[in-house]
Protein backbone atom coordinates (compact mmCIF):
# COMPACT_ATOMS: atom_id res chain seq x y z
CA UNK A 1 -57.12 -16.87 53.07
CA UNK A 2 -53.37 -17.31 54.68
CA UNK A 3 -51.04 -15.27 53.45
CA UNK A 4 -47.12 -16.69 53.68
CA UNK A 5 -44.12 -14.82 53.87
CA UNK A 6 -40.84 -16.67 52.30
CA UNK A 7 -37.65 -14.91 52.31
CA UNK A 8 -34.41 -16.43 49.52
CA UNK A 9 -31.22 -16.47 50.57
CA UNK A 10 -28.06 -17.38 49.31
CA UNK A 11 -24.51 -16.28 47.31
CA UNK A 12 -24.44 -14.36 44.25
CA UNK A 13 -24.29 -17.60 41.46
CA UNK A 14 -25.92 -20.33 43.66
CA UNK A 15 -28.59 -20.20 41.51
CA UNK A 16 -31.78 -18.98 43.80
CA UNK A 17 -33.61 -17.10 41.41
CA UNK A 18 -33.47 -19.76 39.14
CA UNK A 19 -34.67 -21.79 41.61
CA UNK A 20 -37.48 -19.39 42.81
CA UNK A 21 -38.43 -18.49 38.76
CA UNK A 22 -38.71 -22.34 38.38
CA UNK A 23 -40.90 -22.63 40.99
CA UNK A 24 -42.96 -19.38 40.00
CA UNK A 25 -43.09 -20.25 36.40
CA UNK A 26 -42.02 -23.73 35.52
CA UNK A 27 -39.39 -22.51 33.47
CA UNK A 28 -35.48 -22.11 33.41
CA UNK A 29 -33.62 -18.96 33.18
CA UNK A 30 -30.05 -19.06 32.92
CA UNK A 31 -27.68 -17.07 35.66
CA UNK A 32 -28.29 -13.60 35.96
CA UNK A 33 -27.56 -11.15 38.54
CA UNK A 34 -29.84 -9.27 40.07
CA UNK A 35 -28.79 -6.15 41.79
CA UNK A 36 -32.19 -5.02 43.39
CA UNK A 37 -34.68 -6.91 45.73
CA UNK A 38 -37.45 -8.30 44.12
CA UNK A 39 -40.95 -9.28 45.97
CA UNK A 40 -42.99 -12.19 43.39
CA UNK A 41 -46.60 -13.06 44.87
CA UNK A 42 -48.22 -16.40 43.99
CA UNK A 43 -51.88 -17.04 44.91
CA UNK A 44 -51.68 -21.14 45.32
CA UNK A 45 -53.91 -24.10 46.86
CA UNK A 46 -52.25 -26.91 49.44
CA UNK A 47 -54.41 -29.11 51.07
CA UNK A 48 -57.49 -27.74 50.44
CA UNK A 49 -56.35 -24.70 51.57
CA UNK A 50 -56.14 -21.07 49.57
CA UNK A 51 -53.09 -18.72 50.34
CA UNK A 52 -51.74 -15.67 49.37
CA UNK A 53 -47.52 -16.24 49.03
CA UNK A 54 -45.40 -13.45 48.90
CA UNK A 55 -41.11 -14.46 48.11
CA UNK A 56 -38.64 -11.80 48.68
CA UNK A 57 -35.31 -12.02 46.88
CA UNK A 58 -32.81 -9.85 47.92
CA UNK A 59 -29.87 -8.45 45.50
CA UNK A 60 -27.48 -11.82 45.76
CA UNK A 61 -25.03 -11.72 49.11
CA UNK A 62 -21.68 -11.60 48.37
CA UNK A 63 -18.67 -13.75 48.59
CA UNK A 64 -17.64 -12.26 51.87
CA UNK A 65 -21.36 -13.18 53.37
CA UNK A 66 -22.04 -9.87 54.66
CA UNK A 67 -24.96 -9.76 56.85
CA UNK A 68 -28.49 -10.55 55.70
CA UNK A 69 -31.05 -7.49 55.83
CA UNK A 70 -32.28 -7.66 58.89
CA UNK A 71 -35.86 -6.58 57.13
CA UNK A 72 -36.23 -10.46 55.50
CA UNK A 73 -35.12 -12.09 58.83
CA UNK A 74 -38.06 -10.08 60.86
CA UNK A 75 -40.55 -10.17 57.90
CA UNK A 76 -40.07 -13.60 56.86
CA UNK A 77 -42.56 -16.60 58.08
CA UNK A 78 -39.94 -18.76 56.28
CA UNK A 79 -36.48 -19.16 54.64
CA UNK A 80 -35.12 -21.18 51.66
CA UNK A 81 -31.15 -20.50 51.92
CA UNK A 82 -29.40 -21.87 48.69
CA UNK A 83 -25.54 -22.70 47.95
CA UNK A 84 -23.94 -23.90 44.90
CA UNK A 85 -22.90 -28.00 44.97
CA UNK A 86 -19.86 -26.88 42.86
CA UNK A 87 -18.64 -23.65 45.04
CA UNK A 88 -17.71 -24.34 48.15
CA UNK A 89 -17.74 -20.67 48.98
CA UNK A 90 -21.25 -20.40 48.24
CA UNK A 91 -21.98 -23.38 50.39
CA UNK A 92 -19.68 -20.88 53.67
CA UNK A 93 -21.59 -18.42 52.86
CA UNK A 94 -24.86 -20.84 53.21
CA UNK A 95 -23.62 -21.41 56.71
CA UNK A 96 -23.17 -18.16 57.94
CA UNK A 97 -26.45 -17.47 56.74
CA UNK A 98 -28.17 -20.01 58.49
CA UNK A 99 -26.20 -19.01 61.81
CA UNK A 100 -27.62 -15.29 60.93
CA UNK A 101 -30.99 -16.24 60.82
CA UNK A 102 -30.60 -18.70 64.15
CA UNK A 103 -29.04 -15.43 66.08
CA UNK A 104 -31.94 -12.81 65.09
CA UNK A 105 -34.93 -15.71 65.25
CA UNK A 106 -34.01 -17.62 67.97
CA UNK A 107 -36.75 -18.94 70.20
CA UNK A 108 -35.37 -18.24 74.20
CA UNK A 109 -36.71 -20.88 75.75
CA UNK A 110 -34.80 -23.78 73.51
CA UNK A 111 -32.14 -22.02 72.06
CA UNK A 112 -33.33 -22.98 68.48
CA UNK A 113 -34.85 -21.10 65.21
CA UNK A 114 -38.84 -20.12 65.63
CA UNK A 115 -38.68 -19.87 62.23
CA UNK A 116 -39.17 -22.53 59.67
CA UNK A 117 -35.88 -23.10 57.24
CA UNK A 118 -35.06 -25.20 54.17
CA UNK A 119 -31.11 -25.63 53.43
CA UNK A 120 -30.70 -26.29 49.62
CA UNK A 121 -28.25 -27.33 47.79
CA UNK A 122 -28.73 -26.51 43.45
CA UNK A 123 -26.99 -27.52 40.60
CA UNK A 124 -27.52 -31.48 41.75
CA UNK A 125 -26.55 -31.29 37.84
CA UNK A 126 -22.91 -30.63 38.48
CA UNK A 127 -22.09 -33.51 40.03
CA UNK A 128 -19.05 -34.12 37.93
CA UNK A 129 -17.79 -30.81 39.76
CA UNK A 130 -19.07 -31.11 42.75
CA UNK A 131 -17.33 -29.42 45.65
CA UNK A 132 -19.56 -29.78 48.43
CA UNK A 133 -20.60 -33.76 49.47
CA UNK A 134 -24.38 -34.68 50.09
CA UNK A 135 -23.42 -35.32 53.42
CA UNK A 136 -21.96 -32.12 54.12
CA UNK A 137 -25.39 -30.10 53.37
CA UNK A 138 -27.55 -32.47 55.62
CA UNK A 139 -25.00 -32.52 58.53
CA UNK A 140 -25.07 -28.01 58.11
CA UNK A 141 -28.90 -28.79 58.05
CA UNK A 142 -29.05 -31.13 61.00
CA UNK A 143 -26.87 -28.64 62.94
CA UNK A 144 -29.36 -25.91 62.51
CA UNK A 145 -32.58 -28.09 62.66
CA UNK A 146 -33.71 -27.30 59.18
CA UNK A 147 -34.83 -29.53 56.32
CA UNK A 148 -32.21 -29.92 53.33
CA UNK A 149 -32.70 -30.72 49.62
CA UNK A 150 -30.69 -31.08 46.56
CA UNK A 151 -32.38 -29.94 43.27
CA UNK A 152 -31.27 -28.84 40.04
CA UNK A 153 -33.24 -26.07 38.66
CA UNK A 154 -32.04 -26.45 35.01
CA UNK A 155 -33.37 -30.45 35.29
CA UNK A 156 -36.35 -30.58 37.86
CA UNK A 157 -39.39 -28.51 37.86
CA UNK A 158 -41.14 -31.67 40.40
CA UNK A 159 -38.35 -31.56 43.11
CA UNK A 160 -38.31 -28.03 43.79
CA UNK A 161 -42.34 -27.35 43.90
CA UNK A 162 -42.19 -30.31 46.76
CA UNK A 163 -39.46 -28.57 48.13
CA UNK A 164 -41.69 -25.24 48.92
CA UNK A 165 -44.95 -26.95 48.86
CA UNK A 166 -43.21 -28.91 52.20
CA UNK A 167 -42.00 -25.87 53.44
CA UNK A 168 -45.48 -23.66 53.13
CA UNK A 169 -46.99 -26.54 54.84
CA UNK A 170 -44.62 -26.37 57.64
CA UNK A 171 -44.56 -22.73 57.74
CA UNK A 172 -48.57 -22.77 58.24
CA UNK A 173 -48.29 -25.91 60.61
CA UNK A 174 -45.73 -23.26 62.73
CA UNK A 175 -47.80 -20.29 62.48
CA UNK A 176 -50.62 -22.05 63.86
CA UNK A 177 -48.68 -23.66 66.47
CA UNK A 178 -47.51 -19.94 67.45
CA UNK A 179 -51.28 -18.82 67.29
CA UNK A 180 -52.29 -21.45 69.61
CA UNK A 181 -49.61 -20.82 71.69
CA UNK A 182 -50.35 -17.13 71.97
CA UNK A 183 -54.12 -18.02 72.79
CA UNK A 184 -53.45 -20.50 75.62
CA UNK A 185 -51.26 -18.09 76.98
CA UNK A 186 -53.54 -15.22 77.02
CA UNK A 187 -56.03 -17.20 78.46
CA UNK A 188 -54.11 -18.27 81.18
CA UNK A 189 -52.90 -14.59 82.13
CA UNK A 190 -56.83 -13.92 82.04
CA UNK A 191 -57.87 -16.05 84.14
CA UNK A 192 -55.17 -15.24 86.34
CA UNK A 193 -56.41 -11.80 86.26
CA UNK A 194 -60.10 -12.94 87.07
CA UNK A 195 -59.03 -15.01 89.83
CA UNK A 196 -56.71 -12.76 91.04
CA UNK A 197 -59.83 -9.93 91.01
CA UNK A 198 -62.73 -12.60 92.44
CA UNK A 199 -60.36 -14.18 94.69
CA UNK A 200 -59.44 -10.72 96.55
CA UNK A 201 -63.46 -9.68 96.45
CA UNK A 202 -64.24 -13.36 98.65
CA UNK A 203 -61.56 -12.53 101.08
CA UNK A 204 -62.88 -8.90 101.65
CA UNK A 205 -66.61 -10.36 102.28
C-alpha cells in the first residue's frame, strides 16, 4: 500500500480547511480558524490502487506571509496552496508561498520544483467580488509549473475530489519517477564499481 504525504497551504480566510473537510467528508463547514496544525488520514482507492493519505494543515499563515514551516516543505510528497478569489492579499500571500516551496524543493539540475503542486483558487462562488482574475491564478501557476484550479467549497463537492484525486495521481506518477531514477542510478555507480574492480584485476594478470 502507498502511503501519500499532502501538505495545505494558504492565508488565514482562503478557505483551505473547508476545502480539505470537503474533500475528507463531503460536507461544508463554514470559516473557522484554526490555530493548531492538524494531520487528517484518509485510506482511499485510485486506479486500482490502495493508499494510505496523510494531509497536514498548518495553523493558517498570516497576512504578512511569514515563512512556511519548513517541516511540511521537507515532509510533504505534495502541496495544494489555496488563496481567496475575493482577497487579493490572500492570493500575495499564495505567491510567496509557491516561491517558498520552489526555493527549499528545488530540483538542481533544472532549476524547477521536485515536488508536485496544485495552485487553487476557492470561493469560485464570489465572483460578484472577485478580486483576483482567472487569468491571474493560471499565469502564478504557469510561472511556477504547477497545475491551477478554481473551486468553490461551499458549491462543489465533484471539482475538488478531481482536484486531489489529479494531484495523488501525479504525486505517485513523481514518486515513482524518483524511485526509478534512484535505481538506474545506483546501478550505474555499481557497475562502475564492478568494472572499476574487474577491470584493474585483468590489467594486473
Amino acid at each position: 500500500m502507498n502511503d501519500i504525504k499532502l501538505a495545505l497551504l494558504g492565508s488565514q480566510g482562503a478557505g483551505k480547511s473547508a476545502v480539505l473537510v470537503r474533500f475528507l467528508t463531503r460536507r461544508f463547514i463554514g470559516e473557522y480558524a484554526s490555530n493548531a496544525n492538524s494531520l487528517y488520514h484518509k485510506r482511499l482507492s485510485i486506479d486500482g490502487r490502495q493508499l494510505n493519505l496523510e494531509i497536514f494543515d498548518p495553523c493558517s499563515q498570516g497576512s504578512e506571509a511569514r515563512c512556511i514551516l519548513e517541516e511540511p516543505v521537507d515532509w510533504a510528497d505534495g502541496f495544494v496552496v489555496v488563496y481567496n478569489i475575493s482577497d487579493r492579499t490572500s492570493f500575495i500571500n499564495a505567491k510567496n508561498i509557491l516561491r517558498q516551496i520552489r526555493e527549499a524543493r528545488v530540483d538542481n539540475c533544472k532549476g524547477e520544483m521536485d515536488v508536485p503542486v496544485c495552485l487553487v483558487g476557492n470561493k469560485q462562488d464570489l465572483c460578484h467580488a472577485r478580486q483576483v482574475c482567472e487569468d491571474e491564478g493560471r499565469c502564478l501557476a504557469q510561472e511556477n509549473r504547477c497545475r491551477f484550479q478554481e473551486v468553490s467549497a461551499a458549491e462543489s463537492y465533484q471539482d475538488i475530489s478531481n482536484l486531489f484525486t489529479q494531484l495523488i495521481r501525479q504525486v505517485m506518477d513523481h514518486l515513482k519517477y524518483r524511485a526509478d531514477r534512484r535505481r538506474y542510478s545506483g546501478s550505474k555507480s555499481m557497475a562502475k564499481l564492478i568494472n572499476n574492480v574487474f577491470g584493474k584485476r585483468r590489467k594486473s594478470v
